[in-house]
C-alpha atoms as a PDB file:
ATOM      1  CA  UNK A   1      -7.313 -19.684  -9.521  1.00  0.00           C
ATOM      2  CA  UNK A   2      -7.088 -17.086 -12.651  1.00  0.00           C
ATOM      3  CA  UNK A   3      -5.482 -14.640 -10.225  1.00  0.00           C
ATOM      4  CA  UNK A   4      -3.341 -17.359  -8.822  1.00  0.00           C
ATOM      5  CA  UNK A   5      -2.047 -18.119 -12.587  1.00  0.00           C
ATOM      6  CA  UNK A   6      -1.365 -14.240 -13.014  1.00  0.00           C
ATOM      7  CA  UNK A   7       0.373 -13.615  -9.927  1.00  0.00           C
ATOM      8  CA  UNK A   8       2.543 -16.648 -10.906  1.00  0.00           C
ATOM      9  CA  UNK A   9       3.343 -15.617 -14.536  1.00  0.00           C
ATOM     10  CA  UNK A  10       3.858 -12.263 -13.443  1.00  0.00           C
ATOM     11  CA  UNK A  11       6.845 -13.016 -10.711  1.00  0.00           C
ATOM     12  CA  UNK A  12       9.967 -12.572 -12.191  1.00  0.00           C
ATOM     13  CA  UNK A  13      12.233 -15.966 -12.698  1.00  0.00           C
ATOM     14  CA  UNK A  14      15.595 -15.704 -10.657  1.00  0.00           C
ATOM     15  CA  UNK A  15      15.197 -16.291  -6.966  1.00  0.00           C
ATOM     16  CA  UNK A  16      16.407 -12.983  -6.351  1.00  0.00           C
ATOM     17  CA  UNK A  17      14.271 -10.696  -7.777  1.00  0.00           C
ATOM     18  CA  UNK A  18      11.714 -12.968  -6.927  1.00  0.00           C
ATOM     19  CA  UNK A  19      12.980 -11.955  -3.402  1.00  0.00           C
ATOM     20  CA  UNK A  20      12.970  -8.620  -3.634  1.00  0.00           C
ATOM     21  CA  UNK A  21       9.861  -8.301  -5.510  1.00  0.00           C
ATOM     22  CA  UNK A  22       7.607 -10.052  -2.144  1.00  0.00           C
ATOM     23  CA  UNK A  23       9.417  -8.106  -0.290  1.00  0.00           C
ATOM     24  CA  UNK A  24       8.006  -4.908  -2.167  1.00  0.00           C
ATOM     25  CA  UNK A  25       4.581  -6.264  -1.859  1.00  0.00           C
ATOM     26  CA  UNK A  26       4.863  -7.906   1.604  1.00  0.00           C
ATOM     27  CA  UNK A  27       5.582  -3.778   2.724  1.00  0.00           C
ATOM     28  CA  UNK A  28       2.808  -1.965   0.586  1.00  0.00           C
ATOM     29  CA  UNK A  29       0.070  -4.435   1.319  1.00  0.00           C
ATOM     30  CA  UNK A  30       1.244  -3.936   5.293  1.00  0.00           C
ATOM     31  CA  UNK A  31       1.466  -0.442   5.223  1.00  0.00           C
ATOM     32  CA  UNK A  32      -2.130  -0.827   3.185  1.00  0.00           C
ATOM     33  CA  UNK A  33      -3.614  -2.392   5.987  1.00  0.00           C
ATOM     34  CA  UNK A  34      -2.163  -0.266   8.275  1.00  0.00           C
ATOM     35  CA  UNK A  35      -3.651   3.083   6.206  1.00  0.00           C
ATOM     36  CA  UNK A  36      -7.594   1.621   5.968  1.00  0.00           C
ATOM     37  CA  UNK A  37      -7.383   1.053   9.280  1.00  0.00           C
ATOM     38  CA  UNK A  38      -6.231   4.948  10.531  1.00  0.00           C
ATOM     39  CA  UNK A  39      -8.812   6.099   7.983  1.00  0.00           C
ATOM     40  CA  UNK A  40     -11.231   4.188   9.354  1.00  0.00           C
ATOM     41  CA  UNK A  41     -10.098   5.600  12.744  1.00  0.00           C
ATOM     42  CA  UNK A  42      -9.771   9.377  11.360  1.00  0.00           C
ATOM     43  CA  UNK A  43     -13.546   8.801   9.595  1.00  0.00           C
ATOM     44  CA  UNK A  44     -14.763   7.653  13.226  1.00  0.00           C
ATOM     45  CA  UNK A  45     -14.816  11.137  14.630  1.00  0.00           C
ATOM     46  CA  UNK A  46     -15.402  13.547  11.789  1.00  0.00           C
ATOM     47  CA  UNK A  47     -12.357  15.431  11.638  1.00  0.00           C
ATOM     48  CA  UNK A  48     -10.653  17.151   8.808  1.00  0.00           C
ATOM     49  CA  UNK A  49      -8.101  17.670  11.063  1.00  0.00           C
ATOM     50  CA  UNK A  50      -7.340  13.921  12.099  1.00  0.00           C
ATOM     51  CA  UNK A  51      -8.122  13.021   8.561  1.00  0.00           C
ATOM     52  CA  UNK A  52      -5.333  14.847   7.269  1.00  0.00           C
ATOM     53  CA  UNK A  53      -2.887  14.212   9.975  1.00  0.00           C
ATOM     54  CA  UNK A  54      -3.515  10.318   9.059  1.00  0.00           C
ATOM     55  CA  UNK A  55      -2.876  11.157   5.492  1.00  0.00           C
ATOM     56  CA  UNK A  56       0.299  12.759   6.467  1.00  0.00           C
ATOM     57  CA  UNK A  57       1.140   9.911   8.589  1.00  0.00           C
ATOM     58  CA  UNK A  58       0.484   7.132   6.112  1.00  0.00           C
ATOM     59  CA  UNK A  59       2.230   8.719   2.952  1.00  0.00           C
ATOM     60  CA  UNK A  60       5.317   9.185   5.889  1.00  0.00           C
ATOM     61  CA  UNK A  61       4.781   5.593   6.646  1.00  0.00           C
ATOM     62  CA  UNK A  62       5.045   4.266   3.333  1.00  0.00           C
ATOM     63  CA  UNK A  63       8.219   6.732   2.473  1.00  0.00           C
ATOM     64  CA  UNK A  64       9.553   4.925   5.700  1.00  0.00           C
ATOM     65  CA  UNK A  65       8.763   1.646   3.958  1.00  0.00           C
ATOM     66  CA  UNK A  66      10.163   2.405   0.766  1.00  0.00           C
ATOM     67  CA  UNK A  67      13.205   3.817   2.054  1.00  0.00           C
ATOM     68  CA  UNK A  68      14.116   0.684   4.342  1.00  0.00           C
ATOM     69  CA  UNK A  69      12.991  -1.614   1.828  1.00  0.00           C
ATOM     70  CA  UNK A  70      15.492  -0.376  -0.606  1.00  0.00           C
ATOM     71  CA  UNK A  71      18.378  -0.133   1.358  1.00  0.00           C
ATOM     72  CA  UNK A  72      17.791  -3.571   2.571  1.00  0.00           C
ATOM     73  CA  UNK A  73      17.439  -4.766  -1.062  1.00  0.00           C
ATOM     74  CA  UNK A  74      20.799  -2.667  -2.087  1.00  0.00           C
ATOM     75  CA  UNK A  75      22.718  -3.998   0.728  1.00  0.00           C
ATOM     76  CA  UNK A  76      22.113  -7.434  -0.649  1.00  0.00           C
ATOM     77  CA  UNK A  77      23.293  -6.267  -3.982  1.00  0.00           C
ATOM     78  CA  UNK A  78      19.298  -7.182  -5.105  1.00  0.00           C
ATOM     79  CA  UNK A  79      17.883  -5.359  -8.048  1.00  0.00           C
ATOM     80  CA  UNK A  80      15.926  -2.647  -7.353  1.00  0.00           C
ATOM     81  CA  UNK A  81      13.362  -2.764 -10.028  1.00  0.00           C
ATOM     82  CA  UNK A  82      11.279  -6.096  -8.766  1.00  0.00           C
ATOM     83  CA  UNK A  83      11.145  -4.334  -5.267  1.00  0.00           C
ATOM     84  CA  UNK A  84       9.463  -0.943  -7.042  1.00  0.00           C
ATOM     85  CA  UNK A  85       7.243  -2.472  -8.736  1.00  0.00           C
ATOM     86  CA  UNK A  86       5.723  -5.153  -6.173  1.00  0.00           C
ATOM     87  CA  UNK A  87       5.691  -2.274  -3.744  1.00  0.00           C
ATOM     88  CA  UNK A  88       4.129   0.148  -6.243  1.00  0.00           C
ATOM     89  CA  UNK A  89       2.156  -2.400  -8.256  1.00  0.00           C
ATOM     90  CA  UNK A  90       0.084  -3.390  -4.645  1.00  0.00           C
ATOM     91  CA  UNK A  91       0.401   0.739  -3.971  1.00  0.00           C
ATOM     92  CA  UNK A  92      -1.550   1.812  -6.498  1.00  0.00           C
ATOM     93  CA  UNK A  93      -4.408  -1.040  -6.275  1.00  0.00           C
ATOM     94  CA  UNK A  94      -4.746  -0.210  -2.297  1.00  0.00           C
ATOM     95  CA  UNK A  95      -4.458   3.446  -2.944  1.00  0.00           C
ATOM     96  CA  UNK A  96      -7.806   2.490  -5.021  1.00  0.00           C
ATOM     97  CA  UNK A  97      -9.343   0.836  -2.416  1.00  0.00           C
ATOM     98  CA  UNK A  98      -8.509   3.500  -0.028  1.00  0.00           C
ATOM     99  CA  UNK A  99     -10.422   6.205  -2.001  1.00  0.00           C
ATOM    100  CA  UNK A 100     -12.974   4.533  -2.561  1.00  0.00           C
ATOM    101  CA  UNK A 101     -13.687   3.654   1.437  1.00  0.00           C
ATOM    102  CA  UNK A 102     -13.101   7.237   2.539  1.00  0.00           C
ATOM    103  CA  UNK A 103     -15.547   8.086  -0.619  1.00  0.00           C
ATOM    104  CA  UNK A 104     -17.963   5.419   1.003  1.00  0.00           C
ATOM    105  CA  UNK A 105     -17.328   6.344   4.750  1.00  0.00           C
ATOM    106  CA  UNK A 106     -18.049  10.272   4.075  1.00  0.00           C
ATOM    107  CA  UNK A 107     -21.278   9.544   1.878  1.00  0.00           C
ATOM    108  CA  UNK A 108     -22.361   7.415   4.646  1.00  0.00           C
ATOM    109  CA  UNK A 109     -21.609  10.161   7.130  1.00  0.00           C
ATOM    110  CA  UNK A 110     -23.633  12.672   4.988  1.00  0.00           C
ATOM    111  CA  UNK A 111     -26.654  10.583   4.900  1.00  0.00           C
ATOM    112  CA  UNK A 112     -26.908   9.479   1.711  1.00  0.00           C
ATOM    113  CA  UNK A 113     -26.052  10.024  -2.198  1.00  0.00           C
ATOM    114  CA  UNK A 114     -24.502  13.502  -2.118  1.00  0.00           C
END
């Protein structure tokens, strides 16, 4: 409910912004998903290799997202501020949660609290 209340008072006002700005999150939280999930892939068989190629392809990925995400908000003649920061705002909490799995997932993998 609190979060609910935050999220709400933190939208901005006019319908287009509003627009742009779930557009911005809509993107980072599916390219978010997308990223735990080829970690958890890449952690799977204990490669630096494949962990760094999924790295490589998930900060691509997002570039990708940004990228199309802002043309599609320019070619509306949409500001491009609410789509940064939803897209940025739910990048850098994910990015969190990211770390902290592969931080999880490689203590796990060297038995214990190293």
């Amino acid at each position: 409910m609190v979060v609910g209340l935050v999220v709400a008072a933190a939208m901005p006002k006019a319908a287009d912004d509003r627009l742009a700005a779930l557009l911005g999150v809509g993107l980072s939280a599916v390219a978010g998903v997308l990223a735990l999930l080829l970690k958890r892939r890449a952690m799977r068989q204990a490669d630096l290799k494949a962990a760094l190629k999924v790295v490589g392809l998930v900060f691509a990925l997002r570039g990708v997202c940004v990228g199309l995400g802002l043309a599609w908000v320019v070619s509306r003649d949409l500001s491009a501020v609410p789509f940064v920061g939803g897209f940025f705002g739910v990048y850098f909490a994910l990015q969190w949660i990211e770390v902290s799995y592969v931080m999880a997932a490689s203590k796990g993998a060297a038995g214990g609290d190293e």
